[in-house]
Protein backbone atom coordinates (compact mmCIF):
# COMPACT_ATOMS: atom_id res chain seq x y z
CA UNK A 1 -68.96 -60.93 43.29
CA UNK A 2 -68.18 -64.83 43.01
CA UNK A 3 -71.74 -65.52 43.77
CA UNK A 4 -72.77 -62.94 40.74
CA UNK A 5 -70.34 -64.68 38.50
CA UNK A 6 -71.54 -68.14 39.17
CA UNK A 7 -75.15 -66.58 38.72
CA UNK A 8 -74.02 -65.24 34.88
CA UNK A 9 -72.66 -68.66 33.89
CA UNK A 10 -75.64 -70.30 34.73
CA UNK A 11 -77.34 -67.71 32.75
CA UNK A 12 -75.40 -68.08 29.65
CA UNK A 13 -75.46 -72.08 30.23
CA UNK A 14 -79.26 -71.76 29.84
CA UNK A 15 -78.97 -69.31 26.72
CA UNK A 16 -76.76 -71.81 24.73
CA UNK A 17 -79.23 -74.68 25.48
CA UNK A 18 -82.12 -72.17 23.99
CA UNK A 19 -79.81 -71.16 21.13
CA UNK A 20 -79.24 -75.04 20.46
CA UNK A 21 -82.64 -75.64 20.76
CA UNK A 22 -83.43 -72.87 17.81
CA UNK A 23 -80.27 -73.61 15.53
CA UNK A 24 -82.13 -77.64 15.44
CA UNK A 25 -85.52 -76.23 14.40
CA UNK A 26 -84.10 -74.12 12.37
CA UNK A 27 -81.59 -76.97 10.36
CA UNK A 28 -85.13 -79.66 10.71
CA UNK A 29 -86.72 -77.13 8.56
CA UNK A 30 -89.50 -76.23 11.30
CA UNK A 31 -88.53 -72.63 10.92
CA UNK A 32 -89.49 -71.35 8.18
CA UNK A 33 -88.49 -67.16 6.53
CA UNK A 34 -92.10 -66.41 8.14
CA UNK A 35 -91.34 -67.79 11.66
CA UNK A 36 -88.00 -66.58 11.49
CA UNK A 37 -89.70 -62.88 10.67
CA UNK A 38 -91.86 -63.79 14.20
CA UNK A 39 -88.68 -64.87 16.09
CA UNK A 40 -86.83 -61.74 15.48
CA UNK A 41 -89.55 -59.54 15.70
CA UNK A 42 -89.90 -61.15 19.12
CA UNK A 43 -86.15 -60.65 19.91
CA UNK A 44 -86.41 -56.88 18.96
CA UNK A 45 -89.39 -56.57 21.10
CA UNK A 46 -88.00 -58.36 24.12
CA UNK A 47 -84.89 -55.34 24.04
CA UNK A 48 -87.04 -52.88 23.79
CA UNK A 49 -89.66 -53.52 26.46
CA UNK A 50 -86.96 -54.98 28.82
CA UNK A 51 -85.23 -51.29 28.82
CA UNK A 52 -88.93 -49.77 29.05
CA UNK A 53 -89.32 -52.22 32.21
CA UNK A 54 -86.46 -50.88 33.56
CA UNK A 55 -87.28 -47.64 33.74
CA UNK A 56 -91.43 -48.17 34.44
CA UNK A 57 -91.20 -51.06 36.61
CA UNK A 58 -88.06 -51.06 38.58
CA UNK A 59 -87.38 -47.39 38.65
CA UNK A 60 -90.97 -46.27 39.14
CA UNK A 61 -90.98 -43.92 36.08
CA UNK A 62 -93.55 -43.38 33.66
CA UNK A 63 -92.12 -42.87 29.71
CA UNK A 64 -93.37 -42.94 26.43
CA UNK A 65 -90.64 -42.16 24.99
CA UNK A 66 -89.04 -45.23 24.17
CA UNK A 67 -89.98 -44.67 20.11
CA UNK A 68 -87.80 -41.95 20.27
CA UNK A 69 -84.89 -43.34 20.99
CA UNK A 70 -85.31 -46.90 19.02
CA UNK A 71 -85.25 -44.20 16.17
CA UNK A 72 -81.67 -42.47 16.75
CA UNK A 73 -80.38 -46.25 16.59
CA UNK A 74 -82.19 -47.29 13.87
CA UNK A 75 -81.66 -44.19 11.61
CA UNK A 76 -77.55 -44.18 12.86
CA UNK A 77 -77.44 -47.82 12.15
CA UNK A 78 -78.87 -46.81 8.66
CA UNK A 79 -76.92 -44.01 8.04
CA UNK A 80 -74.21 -45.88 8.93
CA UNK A 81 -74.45 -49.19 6.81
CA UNK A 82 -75.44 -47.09 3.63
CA UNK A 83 -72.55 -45.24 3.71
CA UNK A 84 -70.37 -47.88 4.50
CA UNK A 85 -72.16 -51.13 3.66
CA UNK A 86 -69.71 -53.41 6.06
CA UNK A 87 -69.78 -54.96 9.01
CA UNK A 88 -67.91 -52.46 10.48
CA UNK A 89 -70.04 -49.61 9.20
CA UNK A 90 -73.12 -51.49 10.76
CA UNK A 91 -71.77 -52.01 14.42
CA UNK A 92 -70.29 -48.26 14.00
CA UNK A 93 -73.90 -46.98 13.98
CA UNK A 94 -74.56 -49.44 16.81
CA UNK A 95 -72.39 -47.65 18.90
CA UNK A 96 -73.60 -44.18 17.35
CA UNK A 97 -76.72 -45.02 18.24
CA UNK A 98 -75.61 -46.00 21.55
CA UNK A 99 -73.37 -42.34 22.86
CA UNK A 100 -76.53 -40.22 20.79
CA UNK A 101 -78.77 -42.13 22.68
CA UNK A 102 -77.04 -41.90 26.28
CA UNK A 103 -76.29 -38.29 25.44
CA UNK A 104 -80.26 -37.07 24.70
CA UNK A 105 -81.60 -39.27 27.96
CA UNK A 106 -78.92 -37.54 29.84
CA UNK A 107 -79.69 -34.05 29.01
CA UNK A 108 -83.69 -34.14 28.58
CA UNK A 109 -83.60 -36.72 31.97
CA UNK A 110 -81.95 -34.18 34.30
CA UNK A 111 -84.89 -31.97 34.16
CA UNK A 112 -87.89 -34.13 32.85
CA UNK A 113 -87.47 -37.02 35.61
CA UNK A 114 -88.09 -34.32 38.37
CA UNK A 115 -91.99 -34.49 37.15
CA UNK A 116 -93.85 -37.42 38.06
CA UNK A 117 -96.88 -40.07 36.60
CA UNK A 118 -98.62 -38.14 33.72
CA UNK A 119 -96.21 -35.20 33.79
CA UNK A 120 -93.49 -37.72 32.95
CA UNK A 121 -95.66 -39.41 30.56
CA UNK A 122 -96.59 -36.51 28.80
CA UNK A 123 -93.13 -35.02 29.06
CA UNK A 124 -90.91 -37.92 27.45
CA UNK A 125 -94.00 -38.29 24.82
CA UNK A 126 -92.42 -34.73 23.92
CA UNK A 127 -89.47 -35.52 23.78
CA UNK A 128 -89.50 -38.77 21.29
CA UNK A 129 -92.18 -36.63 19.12
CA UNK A 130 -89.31 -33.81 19.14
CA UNK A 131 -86.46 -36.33 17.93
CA UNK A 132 -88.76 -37.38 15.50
CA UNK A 133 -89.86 -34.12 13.98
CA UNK A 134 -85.94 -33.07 14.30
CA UNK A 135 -85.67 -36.31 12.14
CA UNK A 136 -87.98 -35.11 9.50
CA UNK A 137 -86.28 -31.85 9.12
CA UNK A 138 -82.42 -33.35 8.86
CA UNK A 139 -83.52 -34.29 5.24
CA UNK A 140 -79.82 -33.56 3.87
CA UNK A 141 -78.36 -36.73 5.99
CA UNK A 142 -82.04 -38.81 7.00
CA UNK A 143 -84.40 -38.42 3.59
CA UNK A 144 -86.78 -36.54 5.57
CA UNK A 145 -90.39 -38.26 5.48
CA UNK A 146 -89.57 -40.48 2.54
CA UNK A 147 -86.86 -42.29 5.30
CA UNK A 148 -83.88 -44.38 4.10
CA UNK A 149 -84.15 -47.30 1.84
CA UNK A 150 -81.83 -50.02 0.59
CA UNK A 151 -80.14 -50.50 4.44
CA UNK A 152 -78.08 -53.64 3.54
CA UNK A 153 -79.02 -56.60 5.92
CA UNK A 154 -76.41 -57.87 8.38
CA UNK A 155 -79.12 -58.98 10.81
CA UNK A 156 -79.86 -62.37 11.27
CA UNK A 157 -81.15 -64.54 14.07
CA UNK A 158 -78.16 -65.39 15.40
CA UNK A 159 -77.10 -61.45 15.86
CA UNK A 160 -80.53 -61.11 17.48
CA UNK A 161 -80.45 -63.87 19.75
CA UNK A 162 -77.06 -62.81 21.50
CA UNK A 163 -77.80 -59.03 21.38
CA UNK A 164 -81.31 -60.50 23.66
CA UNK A 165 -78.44 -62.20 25.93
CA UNK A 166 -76.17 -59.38 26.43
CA UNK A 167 -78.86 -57.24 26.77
CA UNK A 168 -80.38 -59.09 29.30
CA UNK A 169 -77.56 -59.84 31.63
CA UNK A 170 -76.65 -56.04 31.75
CA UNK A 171 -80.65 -55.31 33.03
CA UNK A 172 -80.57 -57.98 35.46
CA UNK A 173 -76.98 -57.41 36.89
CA UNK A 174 -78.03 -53.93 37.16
CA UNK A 175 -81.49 -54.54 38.94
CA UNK A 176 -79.03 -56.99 41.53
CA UNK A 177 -76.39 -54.01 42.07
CA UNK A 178 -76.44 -51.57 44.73
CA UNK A 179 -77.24 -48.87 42.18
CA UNK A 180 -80.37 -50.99 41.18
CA UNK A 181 -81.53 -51.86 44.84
CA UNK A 182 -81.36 -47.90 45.04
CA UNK A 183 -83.29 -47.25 41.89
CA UNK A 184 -85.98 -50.03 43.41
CA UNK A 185 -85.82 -48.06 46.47
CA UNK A 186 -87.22 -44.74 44.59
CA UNK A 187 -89.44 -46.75 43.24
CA UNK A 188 -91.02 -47.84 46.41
CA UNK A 189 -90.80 -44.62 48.21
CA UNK A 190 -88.50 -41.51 46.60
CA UNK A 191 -88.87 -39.28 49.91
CA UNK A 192 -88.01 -42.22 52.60
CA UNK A 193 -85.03 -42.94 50.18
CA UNK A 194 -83.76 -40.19 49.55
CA UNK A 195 -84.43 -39.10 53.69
CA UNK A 196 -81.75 -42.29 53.76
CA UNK A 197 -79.28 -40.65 51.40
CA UNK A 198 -80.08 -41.78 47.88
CA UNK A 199 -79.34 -39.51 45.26
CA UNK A 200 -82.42 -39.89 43.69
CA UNK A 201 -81.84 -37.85 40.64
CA UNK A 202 -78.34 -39.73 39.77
CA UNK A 203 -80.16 -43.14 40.06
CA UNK A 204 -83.26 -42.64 38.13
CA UNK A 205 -81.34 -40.76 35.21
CA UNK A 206 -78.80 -44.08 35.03
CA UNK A 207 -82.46 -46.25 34.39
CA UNK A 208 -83.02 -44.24 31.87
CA UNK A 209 -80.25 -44.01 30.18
CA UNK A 210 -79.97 -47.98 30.00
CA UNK A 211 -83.41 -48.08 28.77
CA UNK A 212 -82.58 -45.66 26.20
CA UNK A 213 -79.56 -47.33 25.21
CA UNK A 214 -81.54 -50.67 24.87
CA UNK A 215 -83.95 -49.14 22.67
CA UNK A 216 -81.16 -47.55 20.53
CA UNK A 217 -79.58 -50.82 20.10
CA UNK A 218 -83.19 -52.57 19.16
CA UNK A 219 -84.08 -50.03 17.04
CA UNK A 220 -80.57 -50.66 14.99
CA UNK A 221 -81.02 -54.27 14.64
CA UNK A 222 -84.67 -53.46 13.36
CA UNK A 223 -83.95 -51.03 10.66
CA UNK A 224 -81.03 -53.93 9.45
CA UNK A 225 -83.61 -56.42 9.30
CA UNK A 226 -86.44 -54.42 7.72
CA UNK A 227 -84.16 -52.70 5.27
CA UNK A 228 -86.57 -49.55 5.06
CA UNK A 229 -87.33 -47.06 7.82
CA UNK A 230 -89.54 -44.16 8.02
CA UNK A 231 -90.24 -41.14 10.63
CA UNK A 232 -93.60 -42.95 10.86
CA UNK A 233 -92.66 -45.99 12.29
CA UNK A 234 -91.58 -44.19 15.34
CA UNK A 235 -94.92 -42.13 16.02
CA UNK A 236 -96.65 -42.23 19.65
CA UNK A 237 -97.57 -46.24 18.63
CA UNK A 238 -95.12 -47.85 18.61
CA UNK A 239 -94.17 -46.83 21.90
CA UNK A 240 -97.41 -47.94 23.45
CA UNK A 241 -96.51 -51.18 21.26
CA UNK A 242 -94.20 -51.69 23.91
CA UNK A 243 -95.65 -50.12 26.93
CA UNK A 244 -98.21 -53.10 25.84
CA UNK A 245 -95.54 -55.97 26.53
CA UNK A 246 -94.23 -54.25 29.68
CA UNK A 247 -97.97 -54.31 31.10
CA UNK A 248 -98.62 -57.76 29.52
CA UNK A 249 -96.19 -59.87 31.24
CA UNK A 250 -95.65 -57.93 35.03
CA UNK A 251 -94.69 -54.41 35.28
CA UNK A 252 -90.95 -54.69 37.49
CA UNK A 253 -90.76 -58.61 36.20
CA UNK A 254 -88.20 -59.77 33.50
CA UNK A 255 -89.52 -63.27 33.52
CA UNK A 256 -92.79 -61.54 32.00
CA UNK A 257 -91.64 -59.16 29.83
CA UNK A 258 -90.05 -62.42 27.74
CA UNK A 259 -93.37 -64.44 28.21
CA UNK A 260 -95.25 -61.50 27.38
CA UNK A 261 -92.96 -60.69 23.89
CA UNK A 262 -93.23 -64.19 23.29
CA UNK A 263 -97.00 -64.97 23.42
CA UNK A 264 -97.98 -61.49 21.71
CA UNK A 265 -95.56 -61.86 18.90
CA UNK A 266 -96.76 -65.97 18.32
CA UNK A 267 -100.84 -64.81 18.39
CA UNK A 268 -99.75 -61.58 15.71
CA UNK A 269 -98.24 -64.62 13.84
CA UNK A 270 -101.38 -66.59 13.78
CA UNK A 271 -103.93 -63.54 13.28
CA UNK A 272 -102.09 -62.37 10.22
CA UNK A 273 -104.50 -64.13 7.87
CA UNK A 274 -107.62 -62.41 10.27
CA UNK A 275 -106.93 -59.13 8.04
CA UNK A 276 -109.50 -56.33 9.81
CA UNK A 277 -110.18 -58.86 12.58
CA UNK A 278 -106.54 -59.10 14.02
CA UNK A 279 -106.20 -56.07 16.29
CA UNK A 280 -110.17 -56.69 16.95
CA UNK A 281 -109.41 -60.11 18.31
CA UNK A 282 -105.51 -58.90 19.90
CA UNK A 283 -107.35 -56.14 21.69
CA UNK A 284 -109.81 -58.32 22.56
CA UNK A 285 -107.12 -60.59 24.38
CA UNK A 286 -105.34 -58.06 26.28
CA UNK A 287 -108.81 -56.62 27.85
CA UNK A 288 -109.52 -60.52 29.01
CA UNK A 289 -105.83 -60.49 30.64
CA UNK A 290 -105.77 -57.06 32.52
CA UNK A 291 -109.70 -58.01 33.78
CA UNK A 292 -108.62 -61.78 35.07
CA UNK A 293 -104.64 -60.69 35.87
CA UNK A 294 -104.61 -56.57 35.97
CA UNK A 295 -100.92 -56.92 37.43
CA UNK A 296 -99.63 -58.98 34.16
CA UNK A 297 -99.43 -62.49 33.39
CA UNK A 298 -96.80 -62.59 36.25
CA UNK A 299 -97.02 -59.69 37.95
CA UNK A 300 -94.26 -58.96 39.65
CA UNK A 301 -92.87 -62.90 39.88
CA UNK A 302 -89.20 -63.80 38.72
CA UNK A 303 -87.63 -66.78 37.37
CA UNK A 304 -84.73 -66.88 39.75
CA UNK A 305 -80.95 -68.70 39.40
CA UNK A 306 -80.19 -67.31 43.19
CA UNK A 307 -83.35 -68.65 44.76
CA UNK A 308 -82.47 -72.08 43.15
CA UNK A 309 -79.06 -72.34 45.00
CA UNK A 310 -80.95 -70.78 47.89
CA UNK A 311 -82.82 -74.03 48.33
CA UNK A 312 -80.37 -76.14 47.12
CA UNK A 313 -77.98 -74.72 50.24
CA UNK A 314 -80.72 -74.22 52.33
CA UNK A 315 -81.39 -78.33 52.16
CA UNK A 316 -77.62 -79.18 52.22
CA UNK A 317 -77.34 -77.39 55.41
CA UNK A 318 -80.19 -79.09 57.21
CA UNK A 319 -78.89 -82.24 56.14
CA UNK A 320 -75.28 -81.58 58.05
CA UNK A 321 -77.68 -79.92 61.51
CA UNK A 322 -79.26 -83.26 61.39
């Protein structure tokens, strides 16, 4: 538990360097509304494909779903601030988002997570196509098709950048746990596991309901940036938008899902002015990458804090043997 601790405030030691490193770019002027559009963007996308790696890569289950649920916290976030256009009323529909969220991946994971590879995938497609036609039809309280408009901004990239930390830490401390080493256990071999005890069913529902809950808080942060949402934004794309960063940097590596969100969202940056050619030339780029690296740019290699004081006591011991 110490050990864990000590771990987390190296962590957050490392965040507030990054966070210093931003705030000085940002007072020198070097980042500029556009950038700052990129860096959040990335932000968003780092929450939502870390809770997508969670469930693909450490619990060894296949969704496409993940649209589905950045849309209950993005449309409960926007209900939320337009109604009461606060603080408050923002970080309300936060944690809306958030029980909604944890409530639907409870009750469609029970059953669906029984299914396996393109059963799953086909199943949770279902299910985020169902909360989005269910969104359509609520037109009293979410506009139907037309969406919500005017959502007053309280994002900014401050908001973003500790909602990526806390985010973060939870995933991680949760891979490290015993219920993670379980859900990694599945992952490797569901029958051996649960021959061993694990209750399979418990431990690969709580993945997904942290992924889900990620997305739900991304997806509330995104419609206070954008300021506009619509059904369509949370079609069957936008969920292999992320399956696409997951896949990019390592599937079951956290390391690479923030290289991965990082390098995609700088080359959309610098393709913008490509018009028709962008998604020619970003296709292009992640064909070259799964041919040269088909298990991600890292595959499944982690940036580690523990294997750092590993060698560090590792060494020190030695020295007092010698």
């Amino acid at each position: 538990m110490k050990k864990n601790l000590k771990y987390n405030v190296v962590w957050l030691l490392i965040a507030a360097i990054a966070y210093a490193f931003i705030y000085v770019l940002y007072v020198t002027g070097v980042i500029t509304p556009f950038t700052e559009y990129t860096l959040i963007t990335i932000g968003i996308n780092i929450m939502l494909a870390l809770g997508l790696n969670l469930i693909i890569g450490f619990s060894g289950q296949f969704s496409l779903g993940h649209a589905g649920f950045m849309a209950i916290g993005a449309y409960s976030a926007a209900i939320m601030s337009v109604k009461y256009p606060t603080m408050g009323g923002f970080f309300s529909g936060i944690l809306l988002g958030i029980v909604l969220s944890g409530i639907v991946a409870l009750v469609v994971g029970i059953p669906t997570l029984r299914l396996k590879g393109d059963y799953l995938a086909i199943a949770t497609l279902g299910i985020s196509e169902i909360i989005r036609i269910i969104i359509i039809n609520m037109k009293d309280i979410t506009n139907g098709p037309a969406g919500i408009f005017g959502i007053p901004p309280m994002v900014n990239w401050s908001m973003v950048f500790g909602f990526v930390v806390i985010v973060t830490l939870i995933i991680v401390n949760f891979i490290h746990s015993g219920p993670g080493r379980a859900t990694m256990a599945i992952r490797e071999d569901e029958i051996a596991a649960e021959s061993m005890g694990v209750n399979t069913t418990k431990y690969k529902v709580a993945a997904f309901i942290i992924g889900a809950i990620t997305a739900s808080v991304a997806g509330s942060i995104y419609s206070s940036y954008v300021q506009t949402i619509a059904p369509k934004d949370f079609g069957f794309m936008k969920s292999i938008d992320i399956l696409i960063i997951v896949v990019f940097g390592g599937i079951g590596s956290v390391t690479g899902t923030f290289i991965s969100a990082i390098v995609l969202g700088i080359l959309n940056m610098f393709l913008q002015d490509a018009g028709a050619l962008r998604m020619i030339i970003y296709a292009l780029a992640l064909i070259i990458i799964m041919i040269f690296k088909p298990g991600g740019l890292l595959g499944t290699w982690e940036f580690s804090v523990k294997k750092i004081f590993k060698k560090k006591e590792d060494k020190s011991n030695a020295s007092i043997e010698r």
